[in-house]
C-alpha atoms as a PDB file:
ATOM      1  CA  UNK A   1      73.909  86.082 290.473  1.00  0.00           C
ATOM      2  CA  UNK A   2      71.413  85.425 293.053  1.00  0.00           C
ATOM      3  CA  UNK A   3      67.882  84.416 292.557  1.00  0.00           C
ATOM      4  CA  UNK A   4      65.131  86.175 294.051  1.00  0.00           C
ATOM      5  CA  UNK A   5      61.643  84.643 295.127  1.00  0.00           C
ATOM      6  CA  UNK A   6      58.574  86.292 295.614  1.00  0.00           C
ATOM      7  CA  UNK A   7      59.083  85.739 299.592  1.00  0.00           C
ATOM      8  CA  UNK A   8      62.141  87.478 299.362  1.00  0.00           C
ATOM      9  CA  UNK A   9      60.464  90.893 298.215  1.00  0.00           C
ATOM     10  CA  UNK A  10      58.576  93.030 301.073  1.00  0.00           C
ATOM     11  CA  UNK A  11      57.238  96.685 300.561  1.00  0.00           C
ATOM     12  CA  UNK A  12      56.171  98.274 303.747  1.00  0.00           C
ATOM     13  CA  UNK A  13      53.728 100.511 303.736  1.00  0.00           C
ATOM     14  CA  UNK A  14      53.146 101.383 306.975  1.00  0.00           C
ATOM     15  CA  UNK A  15      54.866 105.038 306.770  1.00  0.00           C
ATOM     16  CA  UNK A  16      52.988 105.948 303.504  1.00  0.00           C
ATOM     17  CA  UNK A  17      49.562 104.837 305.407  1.00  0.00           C
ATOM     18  CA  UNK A  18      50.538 107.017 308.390  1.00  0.00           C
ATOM     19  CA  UNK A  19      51.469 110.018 306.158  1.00  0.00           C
ATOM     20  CA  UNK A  20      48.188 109.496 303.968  1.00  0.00           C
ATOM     21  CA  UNK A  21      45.911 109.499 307.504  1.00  0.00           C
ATOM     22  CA  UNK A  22      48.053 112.568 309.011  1.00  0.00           C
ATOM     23  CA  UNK A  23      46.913 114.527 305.383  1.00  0.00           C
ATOM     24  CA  UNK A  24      43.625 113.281 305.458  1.00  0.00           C
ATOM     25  CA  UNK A  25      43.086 114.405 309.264  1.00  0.00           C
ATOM     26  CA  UNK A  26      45.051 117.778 308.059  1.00  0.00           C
ATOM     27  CA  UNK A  27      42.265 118.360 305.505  1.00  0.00           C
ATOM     28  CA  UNK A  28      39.076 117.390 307.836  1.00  0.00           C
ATOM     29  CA  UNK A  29      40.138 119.985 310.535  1.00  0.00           C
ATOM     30  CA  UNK A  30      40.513 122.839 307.992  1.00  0.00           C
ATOM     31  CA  UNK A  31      37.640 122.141 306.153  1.00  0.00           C
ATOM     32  CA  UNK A  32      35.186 124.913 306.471  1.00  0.00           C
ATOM     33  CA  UNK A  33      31.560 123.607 308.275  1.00  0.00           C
ATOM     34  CA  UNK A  34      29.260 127.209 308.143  1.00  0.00           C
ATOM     35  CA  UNK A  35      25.872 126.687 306.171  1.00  0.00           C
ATOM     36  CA  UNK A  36      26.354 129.798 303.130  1.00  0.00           C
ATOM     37  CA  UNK A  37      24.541 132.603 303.659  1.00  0.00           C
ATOM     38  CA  UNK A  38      21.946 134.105 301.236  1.00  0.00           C
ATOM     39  CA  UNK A  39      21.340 137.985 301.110  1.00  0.00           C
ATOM     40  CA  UNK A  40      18.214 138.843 300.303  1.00  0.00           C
ATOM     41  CA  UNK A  41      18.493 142.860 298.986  1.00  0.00           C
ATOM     42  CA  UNK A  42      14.005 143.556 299.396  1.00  0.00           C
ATOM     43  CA  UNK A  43      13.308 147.282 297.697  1.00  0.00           C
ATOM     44  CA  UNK A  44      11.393 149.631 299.330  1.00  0.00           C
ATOM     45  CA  UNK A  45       8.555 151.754 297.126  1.00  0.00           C
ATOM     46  CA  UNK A  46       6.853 154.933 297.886  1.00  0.00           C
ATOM     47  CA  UNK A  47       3.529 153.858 296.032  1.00  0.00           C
ATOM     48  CA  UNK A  48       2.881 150.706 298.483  1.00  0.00           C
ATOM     49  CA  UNK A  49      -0.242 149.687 299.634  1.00  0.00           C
ATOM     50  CA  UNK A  50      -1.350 147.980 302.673  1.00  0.00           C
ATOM     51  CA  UNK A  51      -4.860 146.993 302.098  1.00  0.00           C
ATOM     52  CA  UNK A  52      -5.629 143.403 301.527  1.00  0.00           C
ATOM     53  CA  UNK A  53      -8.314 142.290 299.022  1.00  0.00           C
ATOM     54  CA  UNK A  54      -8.793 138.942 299.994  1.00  0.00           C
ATOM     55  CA  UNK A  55     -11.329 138.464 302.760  1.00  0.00           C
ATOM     56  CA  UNK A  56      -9.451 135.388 304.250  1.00  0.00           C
ATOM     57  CA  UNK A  57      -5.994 136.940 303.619  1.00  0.00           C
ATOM     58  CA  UNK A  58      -3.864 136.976 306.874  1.00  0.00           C
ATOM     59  CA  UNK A  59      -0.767 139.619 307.059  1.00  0.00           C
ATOM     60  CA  UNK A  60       2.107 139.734 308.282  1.00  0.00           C
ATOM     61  CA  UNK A  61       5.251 142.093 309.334  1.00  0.00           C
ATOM     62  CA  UNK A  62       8.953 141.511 309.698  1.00  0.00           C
ATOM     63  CA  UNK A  63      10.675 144.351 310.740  1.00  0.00           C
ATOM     64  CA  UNK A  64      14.664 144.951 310.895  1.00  0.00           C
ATOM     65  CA  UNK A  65      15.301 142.931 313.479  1.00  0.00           C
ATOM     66  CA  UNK A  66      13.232 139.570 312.115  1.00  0.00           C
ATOM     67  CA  UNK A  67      10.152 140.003 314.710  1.00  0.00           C
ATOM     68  CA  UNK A  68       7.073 138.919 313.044  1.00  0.00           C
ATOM     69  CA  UNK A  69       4.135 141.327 314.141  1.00  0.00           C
ATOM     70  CA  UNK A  70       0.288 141.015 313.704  1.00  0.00           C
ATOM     71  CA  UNK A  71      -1.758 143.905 313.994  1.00  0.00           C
ATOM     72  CA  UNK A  72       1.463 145.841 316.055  1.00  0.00           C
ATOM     73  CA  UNK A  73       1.810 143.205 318.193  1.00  0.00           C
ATOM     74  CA  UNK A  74       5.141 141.125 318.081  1.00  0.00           C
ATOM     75  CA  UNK A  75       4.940 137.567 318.117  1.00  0.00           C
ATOM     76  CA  UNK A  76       7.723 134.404 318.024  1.00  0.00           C
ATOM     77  CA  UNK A  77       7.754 132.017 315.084  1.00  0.00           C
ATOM     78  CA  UNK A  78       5.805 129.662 317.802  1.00  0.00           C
ATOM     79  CA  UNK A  79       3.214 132.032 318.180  1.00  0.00           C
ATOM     80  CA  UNK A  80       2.635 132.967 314.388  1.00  0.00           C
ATOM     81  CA  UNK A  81       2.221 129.344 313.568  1.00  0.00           C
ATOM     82  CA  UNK A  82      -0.412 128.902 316.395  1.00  0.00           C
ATOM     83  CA  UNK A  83      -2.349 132.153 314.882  1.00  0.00           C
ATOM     84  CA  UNK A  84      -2.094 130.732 311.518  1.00  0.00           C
ATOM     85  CA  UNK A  85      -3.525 127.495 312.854  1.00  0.00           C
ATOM     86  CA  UNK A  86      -6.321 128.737 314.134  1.00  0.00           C
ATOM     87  CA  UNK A  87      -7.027 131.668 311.619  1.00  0.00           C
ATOM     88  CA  UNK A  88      -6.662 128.901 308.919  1.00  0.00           C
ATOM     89  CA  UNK A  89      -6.480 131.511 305.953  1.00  0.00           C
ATOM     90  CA  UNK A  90      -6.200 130.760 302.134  1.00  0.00           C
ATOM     91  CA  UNK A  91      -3.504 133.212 301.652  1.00  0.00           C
ATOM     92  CA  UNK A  92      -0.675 135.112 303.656  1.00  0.00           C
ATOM     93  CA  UNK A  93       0.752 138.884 302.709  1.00  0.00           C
ATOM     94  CA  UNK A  94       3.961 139.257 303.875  1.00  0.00           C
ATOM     95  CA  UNK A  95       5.113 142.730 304.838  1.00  0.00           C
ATOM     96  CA  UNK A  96       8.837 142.565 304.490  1.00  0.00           C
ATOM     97  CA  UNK A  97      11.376 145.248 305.090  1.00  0.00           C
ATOM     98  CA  UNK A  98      14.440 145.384 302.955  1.00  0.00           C
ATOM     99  CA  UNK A  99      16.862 145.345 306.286  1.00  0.00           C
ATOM    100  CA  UNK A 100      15.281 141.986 307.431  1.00  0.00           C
ATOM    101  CA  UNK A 101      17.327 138.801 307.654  1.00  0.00           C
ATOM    102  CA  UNK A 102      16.402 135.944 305.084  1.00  0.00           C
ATOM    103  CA  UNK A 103      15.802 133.564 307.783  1.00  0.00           C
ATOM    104  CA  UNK A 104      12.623 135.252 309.123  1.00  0.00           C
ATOM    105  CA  UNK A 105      11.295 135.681 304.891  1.00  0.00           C
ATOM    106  CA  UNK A 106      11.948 131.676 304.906  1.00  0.00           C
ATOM    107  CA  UNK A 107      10.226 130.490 308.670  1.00  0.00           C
ATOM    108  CA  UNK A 108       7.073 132.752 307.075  1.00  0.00           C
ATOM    109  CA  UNK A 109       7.683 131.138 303.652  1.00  0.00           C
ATOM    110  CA  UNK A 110       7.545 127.417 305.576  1.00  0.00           C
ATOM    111  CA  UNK A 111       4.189 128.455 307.019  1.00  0.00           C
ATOM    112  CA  UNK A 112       2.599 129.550 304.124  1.00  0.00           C
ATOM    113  CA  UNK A 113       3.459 126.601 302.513  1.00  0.00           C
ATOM    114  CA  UNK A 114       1.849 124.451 305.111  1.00  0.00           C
ATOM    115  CA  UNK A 115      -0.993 126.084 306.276  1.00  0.00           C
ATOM    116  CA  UNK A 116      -1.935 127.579 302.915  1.00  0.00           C
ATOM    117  CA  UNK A 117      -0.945 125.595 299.915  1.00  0.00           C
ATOM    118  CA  UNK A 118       1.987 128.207 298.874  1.00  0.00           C
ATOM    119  CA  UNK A 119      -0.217 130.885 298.333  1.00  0.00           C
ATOM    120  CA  UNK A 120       2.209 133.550 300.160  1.00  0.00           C
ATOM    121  CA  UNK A 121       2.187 137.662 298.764  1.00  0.00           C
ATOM    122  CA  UNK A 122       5.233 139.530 299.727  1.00  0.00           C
ATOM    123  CA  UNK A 123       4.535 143.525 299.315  1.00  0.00           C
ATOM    124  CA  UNK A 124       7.295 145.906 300.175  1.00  0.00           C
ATOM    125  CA  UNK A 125       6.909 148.599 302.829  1.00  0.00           C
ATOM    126  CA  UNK A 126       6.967 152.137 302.272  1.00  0.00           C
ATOM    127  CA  UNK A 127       9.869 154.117 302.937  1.00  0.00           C
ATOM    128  CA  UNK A 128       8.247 156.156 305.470  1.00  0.00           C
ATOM    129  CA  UNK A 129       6.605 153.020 306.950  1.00  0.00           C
ATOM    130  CA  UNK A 130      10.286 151.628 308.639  1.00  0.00           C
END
């Protein structure tokens, strides 16, 4: 019977790394990299009101599409934030119809907690309104 040393026994593991990399690449290109989506479902209501009582309230509109408007006229995000700079209000009301895209609800929710401590109002549009 032979002996055997320790300098006699050899594993290579050289395939088993290769195969463990090969999976490992597998899994990174398959892997799914889109941000989740959140949608936002905003009723309408046939009893809303559009006047503020605040007398340094600032308001704002998102239609459909996600344009912000003030006062009819359609602005960027660039251009609300340089109004709200200015303006400097206490409080925003945020006009939101129920077909708008969450993104728009959030830029407008990032303002309002900037420029105005938090203090943001969102008021659904009547159905006659869209």
């Amino acid at each position: 019977m032979q002996d055997f040393d320790d300098d006699d026994l050899h594993v290579d593991l050289t395939s088993l790394i290769d195969v463990i990399f090969m999976l490992v690449i597998f899994f990174i290109m398959t892997m799914s990299f889109t941000l989740p989506e959140i949608e936002l479902n905003v009723p309408t209501s046939t009893t809303a009101e559009e006047n503020d009582a605040a007398s340094n309230n600032f308001s704002v509109k998102i239609d459909s599409t996600g344009a912000f408007f003030i006062d009819q006229k359609k602005l960027t995000i660039d251009e609300l934030q340089k109004v709200i700079e200015q303006e400097k209000p206490q409080s925003i009301t945020l006009y939101l119809d129920p077909d708008s895209p969450a993104q728009s609800f959030i830029d407008v929710s990032d303002l309002a907690r900037t420029y105005t401590s938090g203090k943001l109002l969102v008021k659904a549009l009547k159905r006659d309104a869209k």
